[in-house]
Structures are given as structure tokens and as C-alpha cells.
N, C-alpha and C. Protein backbone atom coordinates (compact mmCIF):
# COMPACT_ATOMS: atom_id res chain seq x y z
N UNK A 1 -26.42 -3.42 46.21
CA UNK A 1 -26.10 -2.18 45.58
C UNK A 1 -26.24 -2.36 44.06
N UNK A 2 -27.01 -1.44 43.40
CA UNK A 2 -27.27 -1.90 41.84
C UNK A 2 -26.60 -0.63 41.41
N UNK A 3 -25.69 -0.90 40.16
CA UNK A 3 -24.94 -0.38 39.48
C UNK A 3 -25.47 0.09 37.94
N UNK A 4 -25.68 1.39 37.37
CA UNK A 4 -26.04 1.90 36.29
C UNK A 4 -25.29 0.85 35.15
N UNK A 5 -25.66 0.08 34.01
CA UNK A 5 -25.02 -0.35 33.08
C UNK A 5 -24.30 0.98 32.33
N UNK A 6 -24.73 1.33 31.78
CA UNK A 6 -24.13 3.07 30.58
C UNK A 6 -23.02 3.42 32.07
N UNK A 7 -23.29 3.49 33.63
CA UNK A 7 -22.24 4.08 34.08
C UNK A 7 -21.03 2.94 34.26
N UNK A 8 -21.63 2.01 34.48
CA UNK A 8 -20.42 0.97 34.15
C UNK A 8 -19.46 0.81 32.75
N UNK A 9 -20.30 1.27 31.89
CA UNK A 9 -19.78 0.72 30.98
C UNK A 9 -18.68 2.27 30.30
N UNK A 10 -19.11 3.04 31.26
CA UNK A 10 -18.32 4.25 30.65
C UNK A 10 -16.88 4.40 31.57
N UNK A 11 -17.01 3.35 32.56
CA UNK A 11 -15.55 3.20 33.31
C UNK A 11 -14.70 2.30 32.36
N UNK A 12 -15.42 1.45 32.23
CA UNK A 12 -14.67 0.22 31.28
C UNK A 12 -13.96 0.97 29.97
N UNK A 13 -14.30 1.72 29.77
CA UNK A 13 -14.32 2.27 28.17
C UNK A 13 -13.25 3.56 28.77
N UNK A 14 -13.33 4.16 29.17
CA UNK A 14 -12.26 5.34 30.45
C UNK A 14 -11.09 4.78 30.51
N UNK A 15 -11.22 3.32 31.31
CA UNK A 15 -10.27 2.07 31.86
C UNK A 15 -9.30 1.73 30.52
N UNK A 16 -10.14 1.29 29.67
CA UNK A 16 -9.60 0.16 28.41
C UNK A 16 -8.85 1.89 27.51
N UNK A 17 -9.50 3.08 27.35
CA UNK A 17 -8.67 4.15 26.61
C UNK A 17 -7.27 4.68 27.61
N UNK A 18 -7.30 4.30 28.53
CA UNK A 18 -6.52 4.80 29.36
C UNK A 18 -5.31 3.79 29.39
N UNK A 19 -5.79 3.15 29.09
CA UNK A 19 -4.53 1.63 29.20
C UNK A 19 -4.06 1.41 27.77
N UNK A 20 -4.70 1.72 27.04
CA UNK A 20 -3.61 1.79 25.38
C UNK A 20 -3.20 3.10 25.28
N UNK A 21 -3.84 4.04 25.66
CA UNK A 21 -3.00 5.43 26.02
C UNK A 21 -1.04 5.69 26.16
N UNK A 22 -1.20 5.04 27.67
CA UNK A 22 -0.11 4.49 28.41
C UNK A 22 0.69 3.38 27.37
N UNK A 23 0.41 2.50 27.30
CA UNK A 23 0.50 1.42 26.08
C UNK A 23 1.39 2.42 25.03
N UNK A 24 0.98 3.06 24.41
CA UNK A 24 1.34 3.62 23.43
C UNK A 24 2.25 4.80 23.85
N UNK A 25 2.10 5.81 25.20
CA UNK A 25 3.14 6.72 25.01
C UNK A 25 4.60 5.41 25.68
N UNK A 26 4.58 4.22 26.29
CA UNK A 26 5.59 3.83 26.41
C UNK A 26 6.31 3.27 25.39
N UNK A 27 5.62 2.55 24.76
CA UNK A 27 6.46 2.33 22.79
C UNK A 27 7.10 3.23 22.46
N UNK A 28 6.61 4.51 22.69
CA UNK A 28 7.15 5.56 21.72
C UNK A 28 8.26 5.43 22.49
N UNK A 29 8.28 5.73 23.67
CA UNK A 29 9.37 5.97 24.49
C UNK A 29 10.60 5.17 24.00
N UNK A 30 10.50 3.60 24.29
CA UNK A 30 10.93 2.68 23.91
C UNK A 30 11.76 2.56 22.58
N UNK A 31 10.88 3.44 21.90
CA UNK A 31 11.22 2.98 20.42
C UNK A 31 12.15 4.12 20.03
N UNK A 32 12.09 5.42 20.87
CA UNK A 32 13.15 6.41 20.56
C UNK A 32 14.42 6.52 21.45
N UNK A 33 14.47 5.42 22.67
CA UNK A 33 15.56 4.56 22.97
C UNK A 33 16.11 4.09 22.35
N UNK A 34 15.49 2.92 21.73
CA UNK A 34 16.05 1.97 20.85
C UNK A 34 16.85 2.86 19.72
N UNK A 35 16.11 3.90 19.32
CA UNK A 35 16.83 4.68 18.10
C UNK A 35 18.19 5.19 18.68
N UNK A 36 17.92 5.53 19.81
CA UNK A 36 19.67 6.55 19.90
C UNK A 36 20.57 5.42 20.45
N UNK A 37 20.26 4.00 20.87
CA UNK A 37 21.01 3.22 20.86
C UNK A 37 21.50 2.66 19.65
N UNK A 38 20.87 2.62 19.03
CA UNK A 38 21.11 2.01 17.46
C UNK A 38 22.06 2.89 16.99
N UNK A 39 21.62 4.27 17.09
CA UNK A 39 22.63 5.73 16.40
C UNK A 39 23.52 5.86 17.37
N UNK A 40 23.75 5.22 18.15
CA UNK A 40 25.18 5.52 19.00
C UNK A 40 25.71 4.56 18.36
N UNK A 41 25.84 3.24 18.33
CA UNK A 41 26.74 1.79 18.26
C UNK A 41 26.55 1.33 16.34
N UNK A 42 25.62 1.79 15.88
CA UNK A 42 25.56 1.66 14.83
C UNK A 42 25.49 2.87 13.73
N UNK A 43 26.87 3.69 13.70
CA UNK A 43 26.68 4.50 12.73
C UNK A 43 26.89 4.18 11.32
N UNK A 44 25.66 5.22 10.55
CA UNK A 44 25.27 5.55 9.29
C UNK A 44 26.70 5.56 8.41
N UNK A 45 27.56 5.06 7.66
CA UNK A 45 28.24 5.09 6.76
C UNK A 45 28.01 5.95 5.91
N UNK A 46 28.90 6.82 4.97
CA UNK A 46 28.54 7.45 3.70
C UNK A 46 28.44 6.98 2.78
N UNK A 47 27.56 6.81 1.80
CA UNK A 47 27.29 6.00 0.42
C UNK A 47 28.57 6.57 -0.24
N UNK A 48 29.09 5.44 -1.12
CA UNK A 48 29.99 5.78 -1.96
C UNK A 48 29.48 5.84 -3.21
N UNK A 49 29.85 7.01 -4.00
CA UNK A 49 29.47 7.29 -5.23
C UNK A 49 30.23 6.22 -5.95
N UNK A 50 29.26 6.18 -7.55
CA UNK A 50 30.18 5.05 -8.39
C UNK A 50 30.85 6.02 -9.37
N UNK A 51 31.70 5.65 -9.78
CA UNK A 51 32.21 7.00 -11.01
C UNK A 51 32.24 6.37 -12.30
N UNK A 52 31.97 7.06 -13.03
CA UNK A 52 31.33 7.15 -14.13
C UNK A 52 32.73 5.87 -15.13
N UNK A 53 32.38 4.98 -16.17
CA UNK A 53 33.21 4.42 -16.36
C UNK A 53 34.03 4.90 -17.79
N UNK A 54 34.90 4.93 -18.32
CA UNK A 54 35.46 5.41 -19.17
C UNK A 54 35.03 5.99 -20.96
N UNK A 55 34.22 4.83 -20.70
CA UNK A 55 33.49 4.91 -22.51
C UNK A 55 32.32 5.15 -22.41
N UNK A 56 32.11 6.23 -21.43
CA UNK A 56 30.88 6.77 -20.69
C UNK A 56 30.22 7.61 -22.63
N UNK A 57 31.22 8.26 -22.65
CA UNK A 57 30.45 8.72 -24.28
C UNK A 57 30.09 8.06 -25.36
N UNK A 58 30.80 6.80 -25.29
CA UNK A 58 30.60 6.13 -26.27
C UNK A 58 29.17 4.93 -26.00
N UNK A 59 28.76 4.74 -24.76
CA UNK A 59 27.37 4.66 -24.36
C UNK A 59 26.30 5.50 -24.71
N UNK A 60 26.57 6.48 -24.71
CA UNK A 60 25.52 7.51 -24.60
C UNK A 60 25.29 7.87 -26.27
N UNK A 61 26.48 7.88 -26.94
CA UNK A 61 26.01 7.67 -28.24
C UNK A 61 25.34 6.58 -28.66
N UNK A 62 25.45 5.13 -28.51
CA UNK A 62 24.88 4.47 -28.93
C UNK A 62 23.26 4.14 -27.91
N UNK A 63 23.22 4.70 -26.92
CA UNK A 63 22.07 5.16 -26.15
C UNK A 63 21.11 5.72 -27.28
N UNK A 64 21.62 7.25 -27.49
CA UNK A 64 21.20 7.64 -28.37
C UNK A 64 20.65 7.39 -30.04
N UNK A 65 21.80 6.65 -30.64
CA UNK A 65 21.35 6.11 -31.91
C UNK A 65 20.15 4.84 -31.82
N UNK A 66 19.73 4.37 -30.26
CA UNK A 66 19.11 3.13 -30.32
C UNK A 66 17.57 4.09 -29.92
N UNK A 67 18.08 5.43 -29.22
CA UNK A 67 16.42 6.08 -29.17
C UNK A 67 15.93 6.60 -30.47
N UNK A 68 16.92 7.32 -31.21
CA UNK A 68 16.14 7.64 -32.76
C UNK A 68 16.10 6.65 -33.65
N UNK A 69 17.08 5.07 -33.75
CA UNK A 69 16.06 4.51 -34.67
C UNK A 69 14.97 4.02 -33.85
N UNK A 70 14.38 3.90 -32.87
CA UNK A 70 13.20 3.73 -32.46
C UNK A 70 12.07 4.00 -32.64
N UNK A 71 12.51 5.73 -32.12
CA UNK A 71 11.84 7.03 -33.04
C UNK A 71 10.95 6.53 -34.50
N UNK A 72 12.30 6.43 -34.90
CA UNK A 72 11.95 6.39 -36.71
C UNK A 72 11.19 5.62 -36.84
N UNK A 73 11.22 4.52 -36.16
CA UNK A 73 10.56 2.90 -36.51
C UNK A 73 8.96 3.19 -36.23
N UNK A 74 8.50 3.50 -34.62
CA UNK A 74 7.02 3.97 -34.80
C UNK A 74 6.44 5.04 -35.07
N UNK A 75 7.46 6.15 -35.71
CA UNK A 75 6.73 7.19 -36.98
C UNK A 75 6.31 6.77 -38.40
N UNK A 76 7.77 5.75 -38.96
CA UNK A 76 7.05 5.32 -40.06
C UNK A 76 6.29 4.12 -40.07
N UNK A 77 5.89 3.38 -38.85
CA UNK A 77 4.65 2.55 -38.60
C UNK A 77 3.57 3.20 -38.62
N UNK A 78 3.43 4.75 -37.96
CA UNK A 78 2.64 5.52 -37.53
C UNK A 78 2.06 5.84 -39.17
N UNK A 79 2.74 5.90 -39.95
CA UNK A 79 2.34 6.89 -41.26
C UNK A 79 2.30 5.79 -42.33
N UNK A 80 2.60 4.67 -41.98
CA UNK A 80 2.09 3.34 -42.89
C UNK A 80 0.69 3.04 -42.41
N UNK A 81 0.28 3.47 -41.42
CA UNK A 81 -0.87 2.77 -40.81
C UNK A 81 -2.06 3.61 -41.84
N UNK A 82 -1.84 4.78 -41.58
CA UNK A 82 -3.09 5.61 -42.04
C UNK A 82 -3.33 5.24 -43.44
């Protein structure tokens, strides 16, 4: 009995898509198991905020005084250059 190659080879290829097919919808499966097991026994905590620390203004001023002399520094580099 002689067998078409192209028809053989289009079972193989049928065969081999059909089997990572399967392959793949069982992972998923698997893997959205695994998730509601995880989300049952392992619940999500709430992040705790940090609060702000006391001399929160007195940062932000000197934040500030360290961005404008900065400022200043490569404007009048800027206007020494030319």
C-alpha cells in the first residue's frame, strides 16, 4: 500500500497542531487553578501607606532652594558661554 508523502505529512502536521493545542488549553486550565488556590490560602494584604514625616516642609524648602541654585548655576554658565 503506498502512501501520498504531502498526505502524510498533512496528518503529522494536523497530529503535532492538535497536541500543543490540547497542551496549551490544559496549562491554562492549570494555571487558573493554581491562581484561585493561591487567592484562596494566600491573601493579598493592603499596602500600608507611609506618612509623611514631620519636617516634611522644611525638606521641601531646602528641595527647593537646591533646584534654583541649580537653576542659577547653568543659566549663568549658559550666558558665560556665549
Amino acid at each position: 500500500m503506498e502512501y501520498s508523502l504531502v498526505g502524510e505529512s498533512f496528518k503529522f502536521m494536523i497530529l503535532g497542531m492538535l497536541i500543543v493545542f490540547v497542551f496549551l488549553a490544559v496549562l491554562v486550565q492549570v494555571m487558573k487553578l493554581q491562581a484561585k488556590i493561591i487567592g484562596k490560602y494566600f491573601k493579598e494584604e493592603a499596602p500600608v501607606t507611609a506618612t509623611p514625616p514631620a519636617n516634611a516642609n522644611a525638606d521641601s524648602e531646602e528641595e527647593s532652594r537646591r533646584v534654583a541654585a541649580i537653576i542659577a548655576a547653568v543659566t549663568d554658565f549658559r550666558n558665560n558661554k556665549s
